[in-house]
N, C-alpha and C. Protein backbone atom coordinates (compact mmCIF):
# COMPACT_ATOMS: atom_id res chain seq x y z
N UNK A 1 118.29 46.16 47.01
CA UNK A 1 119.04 45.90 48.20
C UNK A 1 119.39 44.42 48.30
N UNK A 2 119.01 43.41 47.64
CA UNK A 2 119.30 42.06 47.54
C UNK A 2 119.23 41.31 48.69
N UNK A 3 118.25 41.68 49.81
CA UNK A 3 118.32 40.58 51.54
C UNK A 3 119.13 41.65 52.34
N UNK A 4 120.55 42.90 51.90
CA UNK A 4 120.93 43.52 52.57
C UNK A 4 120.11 44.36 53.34
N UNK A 5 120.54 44.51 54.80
CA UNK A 5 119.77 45.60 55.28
C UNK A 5 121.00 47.00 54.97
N UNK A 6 119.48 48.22 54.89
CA UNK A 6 120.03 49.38 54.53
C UNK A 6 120.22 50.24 56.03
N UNK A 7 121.18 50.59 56.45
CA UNK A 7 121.41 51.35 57.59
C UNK A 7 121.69 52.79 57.57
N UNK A 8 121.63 53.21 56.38
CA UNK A 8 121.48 54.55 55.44
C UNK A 8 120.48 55.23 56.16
N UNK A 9 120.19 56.11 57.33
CA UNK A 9 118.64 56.05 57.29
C UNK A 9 118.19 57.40 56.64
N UNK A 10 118.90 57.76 56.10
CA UNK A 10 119.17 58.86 55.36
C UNK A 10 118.34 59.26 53.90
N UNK A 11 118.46 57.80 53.10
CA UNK A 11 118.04 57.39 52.30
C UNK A 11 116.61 56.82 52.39
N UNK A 12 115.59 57.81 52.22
CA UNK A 12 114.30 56.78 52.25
C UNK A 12 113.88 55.95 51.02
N UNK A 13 112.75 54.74 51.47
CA UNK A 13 113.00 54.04 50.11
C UNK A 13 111.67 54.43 49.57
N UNK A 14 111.48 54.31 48.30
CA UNK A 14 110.31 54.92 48.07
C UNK A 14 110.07 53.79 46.85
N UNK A 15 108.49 53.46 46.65
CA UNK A 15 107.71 52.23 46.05
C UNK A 15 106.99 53.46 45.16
N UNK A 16 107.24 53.90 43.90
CA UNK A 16 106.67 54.31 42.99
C UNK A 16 106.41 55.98 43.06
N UNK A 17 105.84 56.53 43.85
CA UNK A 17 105.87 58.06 43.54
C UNK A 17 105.65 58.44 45.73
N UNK A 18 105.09 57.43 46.09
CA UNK A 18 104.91 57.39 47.67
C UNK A 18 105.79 56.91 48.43
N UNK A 19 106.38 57.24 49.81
CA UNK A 19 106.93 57.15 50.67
C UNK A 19 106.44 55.56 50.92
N UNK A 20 107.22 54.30 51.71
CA UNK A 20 107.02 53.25 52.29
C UNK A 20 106.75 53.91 53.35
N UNK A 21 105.67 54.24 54.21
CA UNK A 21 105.59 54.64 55.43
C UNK A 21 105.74 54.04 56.81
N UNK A 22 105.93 52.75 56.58
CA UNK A 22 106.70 51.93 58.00
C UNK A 22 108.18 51.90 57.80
N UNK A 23 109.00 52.36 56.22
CA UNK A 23 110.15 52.37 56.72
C UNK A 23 110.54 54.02 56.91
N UNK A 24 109.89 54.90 56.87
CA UNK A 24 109.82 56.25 56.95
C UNK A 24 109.74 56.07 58.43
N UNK A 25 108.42 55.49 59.17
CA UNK A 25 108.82 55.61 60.53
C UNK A 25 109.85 55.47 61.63
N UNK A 26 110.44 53.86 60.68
CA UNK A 26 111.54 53.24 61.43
C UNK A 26 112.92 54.42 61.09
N UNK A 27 112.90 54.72 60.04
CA UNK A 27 113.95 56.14 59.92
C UNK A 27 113.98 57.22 61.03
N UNK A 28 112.48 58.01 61.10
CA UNK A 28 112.49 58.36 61.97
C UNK A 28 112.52 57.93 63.54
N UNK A 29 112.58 56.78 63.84
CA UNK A 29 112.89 56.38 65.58
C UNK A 29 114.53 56.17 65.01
N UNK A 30 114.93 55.61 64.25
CA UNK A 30 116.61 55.43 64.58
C UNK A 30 116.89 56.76 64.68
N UNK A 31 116.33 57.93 63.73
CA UNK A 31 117.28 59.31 64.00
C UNK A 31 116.72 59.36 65.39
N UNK A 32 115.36 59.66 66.24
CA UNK A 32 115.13 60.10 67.38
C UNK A 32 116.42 59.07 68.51
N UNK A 33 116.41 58.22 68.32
CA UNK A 33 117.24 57.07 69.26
C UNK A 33 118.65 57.88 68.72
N UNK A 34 119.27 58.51 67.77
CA UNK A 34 120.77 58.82 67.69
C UNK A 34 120.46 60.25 68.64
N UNK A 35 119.54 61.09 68.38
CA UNK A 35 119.20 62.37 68.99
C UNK A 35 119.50 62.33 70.26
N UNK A 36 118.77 60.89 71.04
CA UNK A 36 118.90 61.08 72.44
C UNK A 36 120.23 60.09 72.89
N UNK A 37 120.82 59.40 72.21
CA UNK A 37 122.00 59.04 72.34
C UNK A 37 123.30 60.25 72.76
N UNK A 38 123.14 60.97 71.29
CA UNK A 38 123.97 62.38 71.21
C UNK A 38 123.90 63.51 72.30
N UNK A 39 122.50 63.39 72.50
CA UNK A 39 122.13 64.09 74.02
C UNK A 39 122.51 64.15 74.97
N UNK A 40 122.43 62.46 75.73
CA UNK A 40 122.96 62.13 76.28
C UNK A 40 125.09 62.00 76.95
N UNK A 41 125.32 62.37 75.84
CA UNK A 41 126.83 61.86 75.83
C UNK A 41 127.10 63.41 76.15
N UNK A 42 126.16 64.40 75.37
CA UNK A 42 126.34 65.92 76.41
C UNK A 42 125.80 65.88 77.38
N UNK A 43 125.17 65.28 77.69
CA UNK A 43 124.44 65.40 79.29
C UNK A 43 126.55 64.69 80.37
N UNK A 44 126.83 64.09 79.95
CA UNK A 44 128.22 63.48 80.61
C UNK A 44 128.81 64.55 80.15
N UNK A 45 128.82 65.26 79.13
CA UNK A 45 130.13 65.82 78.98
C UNK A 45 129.95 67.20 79.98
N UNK A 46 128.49 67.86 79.54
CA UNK A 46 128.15 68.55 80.69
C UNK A 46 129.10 68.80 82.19
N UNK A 47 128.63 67.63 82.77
CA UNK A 47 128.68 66.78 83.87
C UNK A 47 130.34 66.88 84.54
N UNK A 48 130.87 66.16 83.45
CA UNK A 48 132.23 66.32 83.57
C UNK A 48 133.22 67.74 83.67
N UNK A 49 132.59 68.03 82.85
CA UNK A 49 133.33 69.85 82.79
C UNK A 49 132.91 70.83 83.73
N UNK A 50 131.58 70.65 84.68
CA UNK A 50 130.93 70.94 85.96
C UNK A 50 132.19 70.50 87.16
N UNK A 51 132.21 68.96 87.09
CA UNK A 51 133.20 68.56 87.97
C UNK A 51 134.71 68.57 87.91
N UNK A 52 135.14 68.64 86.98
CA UNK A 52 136.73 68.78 86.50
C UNK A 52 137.02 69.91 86.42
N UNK A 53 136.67 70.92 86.02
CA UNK A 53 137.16 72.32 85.27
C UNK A 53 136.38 73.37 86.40
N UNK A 54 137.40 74.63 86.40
CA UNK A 54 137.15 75.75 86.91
C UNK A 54 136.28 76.70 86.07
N UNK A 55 135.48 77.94 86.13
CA UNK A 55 135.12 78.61 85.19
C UNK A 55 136.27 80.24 85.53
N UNK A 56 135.86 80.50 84.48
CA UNK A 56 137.04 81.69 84.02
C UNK A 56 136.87 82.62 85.46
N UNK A 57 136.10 83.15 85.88
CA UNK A 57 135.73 84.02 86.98
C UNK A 57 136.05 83.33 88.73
N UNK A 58 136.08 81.67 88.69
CA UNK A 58 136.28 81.27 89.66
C UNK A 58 138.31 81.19 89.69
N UNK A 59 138.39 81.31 88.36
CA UNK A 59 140.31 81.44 88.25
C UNK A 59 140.95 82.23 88.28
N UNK A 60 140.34 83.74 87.78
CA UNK A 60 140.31 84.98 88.13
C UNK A 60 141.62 85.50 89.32
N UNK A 61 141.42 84.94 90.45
CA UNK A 61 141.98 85.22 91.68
C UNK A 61 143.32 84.51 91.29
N UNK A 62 143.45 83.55 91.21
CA UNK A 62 144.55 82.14 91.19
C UNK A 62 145.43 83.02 89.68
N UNK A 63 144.73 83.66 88.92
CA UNK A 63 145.82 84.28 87.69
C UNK A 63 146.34 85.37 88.21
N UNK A 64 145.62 85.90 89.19
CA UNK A 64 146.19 88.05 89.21
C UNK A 64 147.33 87.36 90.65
N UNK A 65 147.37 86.48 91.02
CA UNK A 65 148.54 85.90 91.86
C UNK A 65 149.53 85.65 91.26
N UNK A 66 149.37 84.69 90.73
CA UNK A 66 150.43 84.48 89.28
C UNK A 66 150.96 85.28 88.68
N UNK A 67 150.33 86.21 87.77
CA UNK A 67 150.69 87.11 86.94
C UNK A 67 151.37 88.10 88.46
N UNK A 68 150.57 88.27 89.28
CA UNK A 68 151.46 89.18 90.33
C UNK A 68 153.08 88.54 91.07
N UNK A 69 153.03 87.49 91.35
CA UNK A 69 154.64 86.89 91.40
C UNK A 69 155.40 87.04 90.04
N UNK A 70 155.00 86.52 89.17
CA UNK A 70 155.61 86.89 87.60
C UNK A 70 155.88 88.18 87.64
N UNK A 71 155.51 89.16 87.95
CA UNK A 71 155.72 90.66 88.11
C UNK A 71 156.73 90.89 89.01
N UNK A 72 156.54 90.47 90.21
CA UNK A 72 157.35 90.64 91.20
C UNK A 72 159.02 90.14 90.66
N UNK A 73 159.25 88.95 90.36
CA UNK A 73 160.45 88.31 89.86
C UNK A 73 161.07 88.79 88.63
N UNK A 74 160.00 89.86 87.51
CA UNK A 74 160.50 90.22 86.78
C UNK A 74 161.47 91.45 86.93
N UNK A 75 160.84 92.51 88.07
CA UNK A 75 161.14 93.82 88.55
C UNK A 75 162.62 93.17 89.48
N UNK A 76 162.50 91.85 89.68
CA UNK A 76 163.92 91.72 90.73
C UNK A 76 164.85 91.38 89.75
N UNK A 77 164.35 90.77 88.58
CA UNK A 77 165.33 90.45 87.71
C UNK A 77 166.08 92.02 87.32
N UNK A 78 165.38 92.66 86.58
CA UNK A 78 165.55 94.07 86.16
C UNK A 78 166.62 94.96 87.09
N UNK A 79 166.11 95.00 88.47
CA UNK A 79 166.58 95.94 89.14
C UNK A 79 167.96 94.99 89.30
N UNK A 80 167.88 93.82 89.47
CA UNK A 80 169.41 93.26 89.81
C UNK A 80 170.49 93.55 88.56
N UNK A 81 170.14 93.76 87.01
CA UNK A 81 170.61 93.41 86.32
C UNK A 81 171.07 95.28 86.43
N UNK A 82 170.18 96.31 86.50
CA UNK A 82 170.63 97.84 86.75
C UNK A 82 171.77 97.68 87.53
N UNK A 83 171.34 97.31 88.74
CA UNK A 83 172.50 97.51 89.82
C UNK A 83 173.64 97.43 89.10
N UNK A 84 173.74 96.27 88.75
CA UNK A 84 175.35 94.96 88.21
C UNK A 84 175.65 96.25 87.55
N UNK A 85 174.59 96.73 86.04
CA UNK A 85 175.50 97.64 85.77
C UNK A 85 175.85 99.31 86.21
N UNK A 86 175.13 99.35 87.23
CA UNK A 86 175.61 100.87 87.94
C UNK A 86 176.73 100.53 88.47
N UNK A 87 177.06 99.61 89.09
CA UNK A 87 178.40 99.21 90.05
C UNK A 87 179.28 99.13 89.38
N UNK A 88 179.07 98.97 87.93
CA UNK A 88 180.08 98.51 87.26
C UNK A 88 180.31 100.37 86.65
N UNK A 89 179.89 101.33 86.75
CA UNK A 89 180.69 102.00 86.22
C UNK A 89 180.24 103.24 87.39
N UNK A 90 180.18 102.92 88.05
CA UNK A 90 180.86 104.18 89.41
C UNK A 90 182.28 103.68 89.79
């Protein structure tokens, strides 16, 4: 490693057939410290999607409205477009 530090922690270093066991430890606290980092950033994302976003069952109502005007405007489209052509050949 030449004075570089290794940030690999991936890579353990090993002195002959045995583990360095203080840098085995320090491996293991940087992964535990990324664990609860990563945790954390779901604990916000959590959080956020609690406060921003609806769940499928609370939207439920707000779609069968929708989809029910969409229905409604389609049947007026339809029936207007029959008429035009019934009128047109009585």
């Amino acid at each position: 490693m030449d004075g570089e530090e290794d940030n690999d922690i991936f890579s353990l270093p090993l002195s002959g057939k045995e583990f360095d066991l203080p840098a085995v430890r320090v491996s293991i606290a940087l992964l535990a410290e990324r664990v609860r980092a990563h945790n954390k950033k779901l604990d916000d994302v959590e959080t956020e999607l609690k406060a921003e976003y609806v769940c499928r069952h609370e939207f439920r109502p707000v779609m069968r409205l929708v989809y029910g005007m969409a229905s409604l405007m389609l049947v007026a489209v339809v029936t207007a477009i029959v008429n035009s052509v019934l009128k047109g050949h009585v």
